[in-house]
N, C-alpha and C. Protein backbone atom coordinates (compact mmCIF):
# COMPACT_ATOMS: atom_id res chain seq x y z
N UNK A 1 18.12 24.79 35.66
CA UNK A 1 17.05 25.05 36.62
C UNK A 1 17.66 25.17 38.02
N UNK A 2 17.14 25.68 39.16
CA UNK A 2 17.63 26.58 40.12
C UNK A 2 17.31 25.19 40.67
N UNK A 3 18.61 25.14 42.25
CA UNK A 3 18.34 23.84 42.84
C UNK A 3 17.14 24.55 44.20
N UNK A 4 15.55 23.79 44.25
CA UNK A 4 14.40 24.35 44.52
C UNK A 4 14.78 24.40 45.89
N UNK A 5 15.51 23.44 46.97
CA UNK A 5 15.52 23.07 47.81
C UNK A 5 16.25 24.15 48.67
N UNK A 6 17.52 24.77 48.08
CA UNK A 6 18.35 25.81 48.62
C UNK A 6 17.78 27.19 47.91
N UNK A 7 17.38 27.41 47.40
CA UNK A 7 16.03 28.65 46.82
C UNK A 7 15.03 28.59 47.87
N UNK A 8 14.55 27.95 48.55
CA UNK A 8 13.79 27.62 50.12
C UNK A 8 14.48 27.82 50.91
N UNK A 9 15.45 27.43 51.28
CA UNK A 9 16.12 27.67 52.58
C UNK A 9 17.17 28.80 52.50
N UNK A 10 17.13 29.56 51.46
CA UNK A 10 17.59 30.90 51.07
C UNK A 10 16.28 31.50 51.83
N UNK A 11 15.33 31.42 51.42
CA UNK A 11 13.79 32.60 51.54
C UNK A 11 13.84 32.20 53.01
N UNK A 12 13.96 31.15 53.66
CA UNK A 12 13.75 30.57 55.06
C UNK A 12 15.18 32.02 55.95
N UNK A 13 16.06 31.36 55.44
CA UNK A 13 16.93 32.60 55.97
C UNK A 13 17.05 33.94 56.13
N UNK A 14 16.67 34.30 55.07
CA UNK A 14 16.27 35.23 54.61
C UNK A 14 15.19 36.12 55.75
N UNK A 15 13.70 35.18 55.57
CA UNK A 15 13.05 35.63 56.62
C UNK A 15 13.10 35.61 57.91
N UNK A 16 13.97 34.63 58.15
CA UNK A 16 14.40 34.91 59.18
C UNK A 16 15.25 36.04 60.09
N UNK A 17 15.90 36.74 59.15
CA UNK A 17 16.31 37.42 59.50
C UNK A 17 15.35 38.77 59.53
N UNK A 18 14.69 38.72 58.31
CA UNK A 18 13.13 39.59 58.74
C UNK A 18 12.68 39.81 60.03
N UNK A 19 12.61 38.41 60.88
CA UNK A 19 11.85 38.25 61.64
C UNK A 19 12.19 39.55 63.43
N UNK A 20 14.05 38.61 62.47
CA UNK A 20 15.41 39.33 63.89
C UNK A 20 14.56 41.00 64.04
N UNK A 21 14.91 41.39 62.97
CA UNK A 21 14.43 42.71 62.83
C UNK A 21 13.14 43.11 63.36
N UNK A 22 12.04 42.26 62.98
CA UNK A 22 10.49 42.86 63.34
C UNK A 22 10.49 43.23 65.01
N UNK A 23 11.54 42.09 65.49
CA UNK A 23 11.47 41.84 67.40
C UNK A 23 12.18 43.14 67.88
N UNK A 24 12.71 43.60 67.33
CA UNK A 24 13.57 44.37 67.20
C UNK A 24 12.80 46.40 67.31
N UNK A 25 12.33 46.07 66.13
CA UNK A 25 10.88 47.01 66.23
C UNK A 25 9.56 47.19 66.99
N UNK A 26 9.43 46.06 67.31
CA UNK A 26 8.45 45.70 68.31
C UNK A 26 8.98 45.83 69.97
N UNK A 27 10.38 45.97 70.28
CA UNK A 27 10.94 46.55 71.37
C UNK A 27 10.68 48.12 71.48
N UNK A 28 10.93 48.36 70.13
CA UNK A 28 11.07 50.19 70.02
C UNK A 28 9.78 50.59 70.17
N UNK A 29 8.66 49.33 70.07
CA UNK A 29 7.10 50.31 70.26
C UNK A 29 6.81 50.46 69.21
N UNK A 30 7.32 50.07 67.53
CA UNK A 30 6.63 49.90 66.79
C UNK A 30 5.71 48.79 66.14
N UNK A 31 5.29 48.88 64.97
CA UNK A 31 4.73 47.66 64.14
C UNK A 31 5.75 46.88 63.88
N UNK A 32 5.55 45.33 63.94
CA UNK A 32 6.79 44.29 64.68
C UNK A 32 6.91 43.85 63.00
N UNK A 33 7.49 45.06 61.92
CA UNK A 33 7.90 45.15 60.55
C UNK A 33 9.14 44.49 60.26
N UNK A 34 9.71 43.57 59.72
CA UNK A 34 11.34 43.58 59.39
C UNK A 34 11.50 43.19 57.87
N UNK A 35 12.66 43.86 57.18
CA UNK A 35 12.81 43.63 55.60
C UNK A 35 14.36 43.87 55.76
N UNK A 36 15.02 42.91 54.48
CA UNK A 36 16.15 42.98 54.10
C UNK A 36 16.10 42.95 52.39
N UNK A 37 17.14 43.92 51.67
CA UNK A 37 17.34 43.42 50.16
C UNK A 37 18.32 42.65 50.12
N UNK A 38 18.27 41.66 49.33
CA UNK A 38 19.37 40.89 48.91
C UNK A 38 19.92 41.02 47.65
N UNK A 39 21.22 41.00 47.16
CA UNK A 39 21.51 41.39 45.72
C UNK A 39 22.82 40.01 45.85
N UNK A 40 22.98 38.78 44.95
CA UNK A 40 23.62 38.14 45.09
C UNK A 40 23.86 37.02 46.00
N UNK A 41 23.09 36.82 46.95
CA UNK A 41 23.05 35.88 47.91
C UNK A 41 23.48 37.16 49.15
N UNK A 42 23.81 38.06 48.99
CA UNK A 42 24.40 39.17 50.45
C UNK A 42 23.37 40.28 50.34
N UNK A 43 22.76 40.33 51.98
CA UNK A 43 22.22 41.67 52.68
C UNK A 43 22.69 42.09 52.34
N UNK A 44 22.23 43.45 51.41
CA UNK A 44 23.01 44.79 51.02
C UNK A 44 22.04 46.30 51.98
N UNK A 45 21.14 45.78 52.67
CA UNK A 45 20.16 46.75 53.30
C UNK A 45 19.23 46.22 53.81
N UNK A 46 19.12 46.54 55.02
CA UNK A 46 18.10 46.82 56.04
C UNK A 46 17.05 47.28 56.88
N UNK A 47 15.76 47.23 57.31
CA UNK A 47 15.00 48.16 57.89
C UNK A 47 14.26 47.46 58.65
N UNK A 48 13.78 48.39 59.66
CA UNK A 48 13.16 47.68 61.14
C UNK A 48 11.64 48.99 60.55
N UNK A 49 10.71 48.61 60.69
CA UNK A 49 9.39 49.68 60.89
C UNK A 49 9.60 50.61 61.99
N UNK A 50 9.54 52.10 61.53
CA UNK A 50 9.61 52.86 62.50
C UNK A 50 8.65 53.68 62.61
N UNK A 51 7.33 53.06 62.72
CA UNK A 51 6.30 53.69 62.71
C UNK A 51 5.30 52.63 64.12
N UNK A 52 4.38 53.58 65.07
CA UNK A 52 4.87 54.69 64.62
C UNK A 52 4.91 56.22 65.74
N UNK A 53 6.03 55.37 66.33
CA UNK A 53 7.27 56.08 66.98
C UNK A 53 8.36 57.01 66.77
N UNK A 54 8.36 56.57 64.87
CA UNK A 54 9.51 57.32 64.43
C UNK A 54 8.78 58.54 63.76
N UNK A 55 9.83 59.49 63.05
CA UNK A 55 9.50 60.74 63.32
C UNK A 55 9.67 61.00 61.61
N UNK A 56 9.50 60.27 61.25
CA UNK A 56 9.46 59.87 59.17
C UNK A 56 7.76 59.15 59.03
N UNK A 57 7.47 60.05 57.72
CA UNK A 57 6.21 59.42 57.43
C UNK A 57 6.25 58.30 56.64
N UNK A 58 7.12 58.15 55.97
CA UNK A 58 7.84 56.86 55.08
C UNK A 58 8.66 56.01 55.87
N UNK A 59 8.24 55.57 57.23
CA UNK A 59 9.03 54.80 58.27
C UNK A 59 9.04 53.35 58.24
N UNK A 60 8.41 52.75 57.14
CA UNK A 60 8.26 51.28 56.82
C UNK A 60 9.31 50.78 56.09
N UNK A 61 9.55 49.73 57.08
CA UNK A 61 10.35 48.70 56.94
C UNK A 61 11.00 48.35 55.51
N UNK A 62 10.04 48.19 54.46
CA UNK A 62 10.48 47.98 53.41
C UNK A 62 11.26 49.32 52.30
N UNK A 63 10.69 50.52 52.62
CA UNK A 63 11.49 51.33 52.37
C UNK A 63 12.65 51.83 52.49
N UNK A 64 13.25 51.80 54.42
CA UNK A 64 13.94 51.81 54.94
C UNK A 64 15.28 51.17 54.64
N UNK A 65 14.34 49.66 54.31
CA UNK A 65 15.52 49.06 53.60
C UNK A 65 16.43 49.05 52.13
N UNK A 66 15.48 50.09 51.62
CA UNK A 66 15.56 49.56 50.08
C UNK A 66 16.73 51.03 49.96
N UNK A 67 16.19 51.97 50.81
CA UNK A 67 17.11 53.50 50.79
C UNK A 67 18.49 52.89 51.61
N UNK A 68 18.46 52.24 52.22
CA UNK A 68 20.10 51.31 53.26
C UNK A 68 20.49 50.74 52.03
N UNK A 69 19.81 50.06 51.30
CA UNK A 69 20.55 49.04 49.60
C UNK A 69 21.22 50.22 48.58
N UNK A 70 20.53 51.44 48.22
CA UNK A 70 20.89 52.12 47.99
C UNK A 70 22.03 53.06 47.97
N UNK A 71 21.97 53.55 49.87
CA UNK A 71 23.12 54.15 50.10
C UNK A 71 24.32 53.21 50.36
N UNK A 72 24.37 51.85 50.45
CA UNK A 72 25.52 50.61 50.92
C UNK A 72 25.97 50.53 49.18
N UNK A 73 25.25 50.59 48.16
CA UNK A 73 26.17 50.25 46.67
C UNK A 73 26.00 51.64 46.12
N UNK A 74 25.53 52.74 46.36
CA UNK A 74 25.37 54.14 45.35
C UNK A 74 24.57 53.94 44.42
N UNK A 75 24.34 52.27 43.92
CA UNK A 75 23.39 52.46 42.50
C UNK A 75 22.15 53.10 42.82
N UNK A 76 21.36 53.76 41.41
CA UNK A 76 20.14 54.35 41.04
C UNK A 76 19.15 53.81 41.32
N UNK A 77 19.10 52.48 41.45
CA UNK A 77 18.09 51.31 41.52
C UNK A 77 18.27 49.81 42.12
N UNK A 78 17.03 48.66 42.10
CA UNK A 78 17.82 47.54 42.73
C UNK A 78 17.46 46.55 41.52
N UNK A 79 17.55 46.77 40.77
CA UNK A 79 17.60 45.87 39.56
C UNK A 79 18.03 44.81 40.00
N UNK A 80 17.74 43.49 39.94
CA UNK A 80 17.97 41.84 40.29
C UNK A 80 18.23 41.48 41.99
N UNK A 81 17.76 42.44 42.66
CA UNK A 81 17.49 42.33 44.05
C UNK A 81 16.27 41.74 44.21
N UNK A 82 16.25 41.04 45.52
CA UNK A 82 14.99 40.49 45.98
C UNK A 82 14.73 41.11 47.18
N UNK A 83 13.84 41.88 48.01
CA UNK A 83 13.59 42.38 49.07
C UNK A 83 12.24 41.03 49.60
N UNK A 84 12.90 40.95 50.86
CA UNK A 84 12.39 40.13 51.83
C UNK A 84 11.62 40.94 52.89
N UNK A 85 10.70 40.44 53.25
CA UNK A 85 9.73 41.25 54.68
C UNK A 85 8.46 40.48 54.81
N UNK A 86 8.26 41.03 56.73
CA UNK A 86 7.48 39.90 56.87
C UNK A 86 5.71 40.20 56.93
N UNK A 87 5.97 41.22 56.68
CA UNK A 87 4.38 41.98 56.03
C UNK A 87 4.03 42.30 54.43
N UNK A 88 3.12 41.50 53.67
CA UNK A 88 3.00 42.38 52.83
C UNK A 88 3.46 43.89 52.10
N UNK A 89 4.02 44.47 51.52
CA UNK A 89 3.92 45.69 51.42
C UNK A 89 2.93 46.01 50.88
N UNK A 90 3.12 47.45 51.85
CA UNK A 90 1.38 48.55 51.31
C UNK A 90 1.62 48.99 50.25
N UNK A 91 0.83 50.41 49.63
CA UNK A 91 0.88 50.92 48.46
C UNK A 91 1.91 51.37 48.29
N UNK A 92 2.24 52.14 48.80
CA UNK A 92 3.45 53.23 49.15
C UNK A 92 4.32 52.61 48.70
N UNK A 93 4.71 51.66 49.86
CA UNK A 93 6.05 50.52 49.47
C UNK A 93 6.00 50.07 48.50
N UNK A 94 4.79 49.48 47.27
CA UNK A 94 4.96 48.78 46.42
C UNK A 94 5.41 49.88 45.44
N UNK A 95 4.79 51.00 45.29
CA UNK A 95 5.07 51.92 44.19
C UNK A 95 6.75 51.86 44.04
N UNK A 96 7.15 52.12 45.14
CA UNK A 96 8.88 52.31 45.78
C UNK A 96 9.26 50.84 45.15
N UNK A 97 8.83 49.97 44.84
CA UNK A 97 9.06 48.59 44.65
C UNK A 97 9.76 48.91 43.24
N UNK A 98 8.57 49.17 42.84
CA UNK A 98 8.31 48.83 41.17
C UNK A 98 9.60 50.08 40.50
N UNK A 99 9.12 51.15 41.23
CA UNK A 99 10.53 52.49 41.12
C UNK A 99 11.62 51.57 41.18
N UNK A 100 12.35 51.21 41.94
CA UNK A 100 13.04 51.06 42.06
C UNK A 100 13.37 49.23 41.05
N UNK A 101 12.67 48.89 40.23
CA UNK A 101 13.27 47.82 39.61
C UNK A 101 13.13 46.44 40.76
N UNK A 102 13.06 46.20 42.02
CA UNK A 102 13.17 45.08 42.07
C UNK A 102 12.37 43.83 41.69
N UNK A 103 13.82 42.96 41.38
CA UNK A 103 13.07 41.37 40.64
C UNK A 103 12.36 40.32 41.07
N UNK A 104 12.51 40.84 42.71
CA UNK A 104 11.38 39.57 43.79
C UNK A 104 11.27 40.34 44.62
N UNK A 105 9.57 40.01 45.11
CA UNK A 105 9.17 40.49 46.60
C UNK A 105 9.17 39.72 47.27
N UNK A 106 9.56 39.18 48.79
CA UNK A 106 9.17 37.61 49.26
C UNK A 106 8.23 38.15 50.57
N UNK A 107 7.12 37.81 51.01
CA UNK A 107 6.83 38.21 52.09
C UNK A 107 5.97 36.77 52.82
N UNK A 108 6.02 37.69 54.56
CA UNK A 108 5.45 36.63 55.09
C UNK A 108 3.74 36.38 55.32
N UNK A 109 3.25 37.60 56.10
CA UNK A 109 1.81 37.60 56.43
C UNK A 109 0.99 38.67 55.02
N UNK A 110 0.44 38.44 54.98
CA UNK A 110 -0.54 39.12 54.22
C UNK A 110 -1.15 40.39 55.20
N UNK A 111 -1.63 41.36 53.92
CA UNK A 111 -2.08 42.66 55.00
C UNK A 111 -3.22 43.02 53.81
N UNK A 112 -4.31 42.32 53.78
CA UNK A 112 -5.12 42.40 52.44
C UNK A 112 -6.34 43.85 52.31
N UNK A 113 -6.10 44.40 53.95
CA UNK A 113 -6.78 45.78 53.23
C UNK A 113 -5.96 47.10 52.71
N UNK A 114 -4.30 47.17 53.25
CA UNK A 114 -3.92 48.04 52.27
C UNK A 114 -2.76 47.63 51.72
N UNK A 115 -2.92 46.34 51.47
CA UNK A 115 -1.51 45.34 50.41
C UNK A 115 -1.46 45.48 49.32
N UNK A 116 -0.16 45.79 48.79
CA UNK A 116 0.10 46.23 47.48
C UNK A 116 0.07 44.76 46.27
N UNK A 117 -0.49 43.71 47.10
CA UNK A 117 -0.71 42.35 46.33
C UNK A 117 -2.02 41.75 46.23
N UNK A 118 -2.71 41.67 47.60
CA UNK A 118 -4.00 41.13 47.75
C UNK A 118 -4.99 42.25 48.25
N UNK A 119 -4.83 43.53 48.20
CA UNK A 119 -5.95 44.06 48.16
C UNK A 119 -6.56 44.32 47.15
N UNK A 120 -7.65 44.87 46.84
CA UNK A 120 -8.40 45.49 45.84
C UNK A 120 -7.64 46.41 44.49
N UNK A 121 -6.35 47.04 45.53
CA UNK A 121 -5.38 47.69 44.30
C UNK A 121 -3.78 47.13 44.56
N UNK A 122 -4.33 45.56 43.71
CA UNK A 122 -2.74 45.81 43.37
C UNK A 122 -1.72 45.78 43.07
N UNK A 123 -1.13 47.34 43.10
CA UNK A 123 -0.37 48.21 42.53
C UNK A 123 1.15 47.48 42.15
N UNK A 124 1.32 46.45 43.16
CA UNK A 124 2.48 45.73 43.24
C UNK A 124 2.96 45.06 41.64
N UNK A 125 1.40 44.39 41.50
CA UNK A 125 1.90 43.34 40.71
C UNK A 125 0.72 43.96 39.75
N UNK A 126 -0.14 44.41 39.39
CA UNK A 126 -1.11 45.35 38.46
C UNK A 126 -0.06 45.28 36.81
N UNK A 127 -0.84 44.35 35.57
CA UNK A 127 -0.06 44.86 34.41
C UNK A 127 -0.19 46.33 34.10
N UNK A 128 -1.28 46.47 34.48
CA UNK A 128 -1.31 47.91 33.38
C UNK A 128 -0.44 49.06 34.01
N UNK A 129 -0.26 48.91 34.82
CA UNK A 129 0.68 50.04 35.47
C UNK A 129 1.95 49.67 35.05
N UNK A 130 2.66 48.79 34.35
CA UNK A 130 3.67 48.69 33.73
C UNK A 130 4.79 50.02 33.00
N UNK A 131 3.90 51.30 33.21
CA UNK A 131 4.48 52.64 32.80
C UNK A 131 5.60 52.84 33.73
N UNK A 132 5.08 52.17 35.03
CA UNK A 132 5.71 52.70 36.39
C UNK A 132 7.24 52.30 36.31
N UNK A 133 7.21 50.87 35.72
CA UNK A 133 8.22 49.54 36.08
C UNK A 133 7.82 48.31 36.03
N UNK A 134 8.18 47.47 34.96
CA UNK A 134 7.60 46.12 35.41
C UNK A 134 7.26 45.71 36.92
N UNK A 135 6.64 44.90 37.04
CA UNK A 135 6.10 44.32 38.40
C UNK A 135 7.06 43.30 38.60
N UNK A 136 7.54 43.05 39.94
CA UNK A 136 8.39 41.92 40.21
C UNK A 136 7.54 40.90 40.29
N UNK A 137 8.31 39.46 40.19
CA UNK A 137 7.70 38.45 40.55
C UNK A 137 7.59 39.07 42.45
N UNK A 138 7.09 37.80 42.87
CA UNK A 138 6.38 37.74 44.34
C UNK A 138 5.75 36.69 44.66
N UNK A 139 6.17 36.25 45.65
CA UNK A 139 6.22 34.89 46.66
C UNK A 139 5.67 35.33 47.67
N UNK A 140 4.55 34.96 48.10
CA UNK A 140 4.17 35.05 49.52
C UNK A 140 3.33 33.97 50.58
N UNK A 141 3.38 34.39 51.92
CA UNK A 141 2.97 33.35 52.68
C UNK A 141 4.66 32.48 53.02
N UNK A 142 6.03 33.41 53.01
CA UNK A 142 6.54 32.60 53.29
C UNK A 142 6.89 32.78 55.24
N UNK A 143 6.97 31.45 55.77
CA UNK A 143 6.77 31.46 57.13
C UNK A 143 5.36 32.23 57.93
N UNK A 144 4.54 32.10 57.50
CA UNK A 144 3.42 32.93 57.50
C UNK A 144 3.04 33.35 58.94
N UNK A 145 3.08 31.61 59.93
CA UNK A 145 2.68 31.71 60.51
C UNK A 145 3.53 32.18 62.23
N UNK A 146 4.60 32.27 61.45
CA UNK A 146 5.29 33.21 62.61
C UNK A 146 5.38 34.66 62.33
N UNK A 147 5.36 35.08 61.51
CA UNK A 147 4.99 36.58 61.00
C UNK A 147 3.82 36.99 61.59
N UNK A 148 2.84 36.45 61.40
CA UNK A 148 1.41 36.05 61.49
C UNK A 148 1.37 36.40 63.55
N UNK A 149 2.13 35.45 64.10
CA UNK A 149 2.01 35.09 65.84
C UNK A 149 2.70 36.72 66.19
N UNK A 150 3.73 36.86 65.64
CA UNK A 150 5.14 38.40 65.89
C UNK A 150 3.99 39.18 65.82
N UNK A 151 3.02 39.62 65.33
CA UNK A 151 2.03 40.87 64.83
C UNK A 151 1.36 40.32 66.14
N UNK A 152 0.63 39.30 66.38
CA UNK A 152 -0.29 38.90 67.43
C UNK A 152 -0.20 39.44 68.49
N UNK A 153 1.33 38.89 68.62
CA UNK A 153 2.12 39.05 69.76
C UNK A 153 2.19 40.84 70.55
N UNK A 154 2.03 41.48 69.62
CA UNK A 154 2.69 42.58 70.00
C UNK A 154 1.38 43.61 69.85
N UNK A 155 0.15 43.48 69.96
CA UNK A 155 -1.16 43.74 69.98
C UNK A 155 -1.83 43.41 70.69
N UNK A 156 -1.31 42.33 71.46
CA UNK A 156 -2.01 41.53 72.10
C UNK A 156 -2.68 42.49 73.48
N UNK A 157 -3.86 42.27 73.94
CA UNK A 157 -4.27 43.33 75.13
C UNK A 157 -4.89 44.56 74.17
N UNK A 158 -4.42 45.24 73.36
CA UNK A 158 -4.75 46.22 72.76
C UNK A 158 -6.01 46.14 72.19
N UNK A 159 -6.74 47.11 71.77
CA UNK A 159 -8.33 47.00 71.03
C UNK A 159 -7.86 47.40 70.02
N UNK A 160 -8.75 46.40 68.52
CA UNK A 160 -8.11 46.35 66.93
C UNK A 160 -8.34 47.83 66.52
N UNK A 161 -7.39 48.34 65.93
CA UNK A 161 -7.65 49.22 65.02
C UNK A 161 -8.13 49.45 63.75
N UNK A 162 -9.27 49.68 63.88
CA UNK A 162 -10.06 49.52 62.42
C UNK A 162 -9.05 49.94 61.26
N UNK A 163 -9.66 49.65 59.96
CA UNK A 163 -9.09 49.70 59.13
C UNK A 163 -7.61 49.25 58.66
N UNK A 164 -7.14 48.35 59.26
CA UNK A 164 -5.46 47.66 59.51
C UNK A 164 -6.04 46.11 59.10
N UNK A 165 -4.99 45.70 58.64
CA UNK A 165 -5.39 44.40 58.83
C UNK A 165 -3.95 43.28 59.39
């Protein structure tokens, strides 16, 4: 059995470094997004949200990163990777999830109207879509509430944009 205590302070690190990234994006004027894959205990890929400033319609964070895991080992897929980020992933991203094989999602804040976990579809973790790719396990709510303040933070003054959560 896995020692529980350093499996926590792996995900703690982990998001943390999420976090490096979201501040990071949130300088550039985007959504204050950050994700890393991990394969082995080592960052193999990275992504900051580049939306939406950037000039890609697939500019989320979790994608970003998963195509950096990709091009850093050449493999086809991330088979026994865990991708870390501090938003939910949306649909998009989850489909890209499941494509791509990974074995954990870890995230921080929830995004429950277009989350590929707690909305109405989802796609993330859905059995029957099992055609796609098994569904990874998925952990969430980790560090929530600084994920949670980073989004606050960087909206703050602004009027909500419907339909976002």
């Amino acid at each position: 059995m896995p020692d529980l205590d350093a499996v926590a302070d792996d995900h703690g690190r982990f998001m943390r470094r999420c976090l490096d990234l979201a501040r990071v994006a949130r300088e550039l004027g985007n959504t204050p997004v950050g994700s890393v894959v991990v394969l082995d205990g080592t960052i193999i890929g990275e992504g900051i949200e580049a939306l939406p400033n950037g000039t890609s319609i697939i500019g989320h964070a979790e994608a970003l990163a998963c195509q950096a895991a990709l091009d850093a080992t050449g493999r086809r897929d991330l088979a026994g990777a865990t991708l870390y980020t501090t938003a939910e992933p949306c649909f998009l991203c989850g489909y890209a999830i499941r494509q791509l094989r990974i074995g954990l999602v870890v995230y921080g804040k929830e995004t429950p109207i277009i989350g590929a976990v707690t909305s109405i579809h989802p796609i993330l973790t859905d059995p029957h879509l099992d055609a796609w790719r098994p569904a990874p396990a998925v952990i969430g709510g980790v560090m929530r509430e600084e994920c949670e303040r980073l989004k606050a933070q960087a909206f703050e003054g602004q009027p909500p944009f419907k339909g976002t959560s």
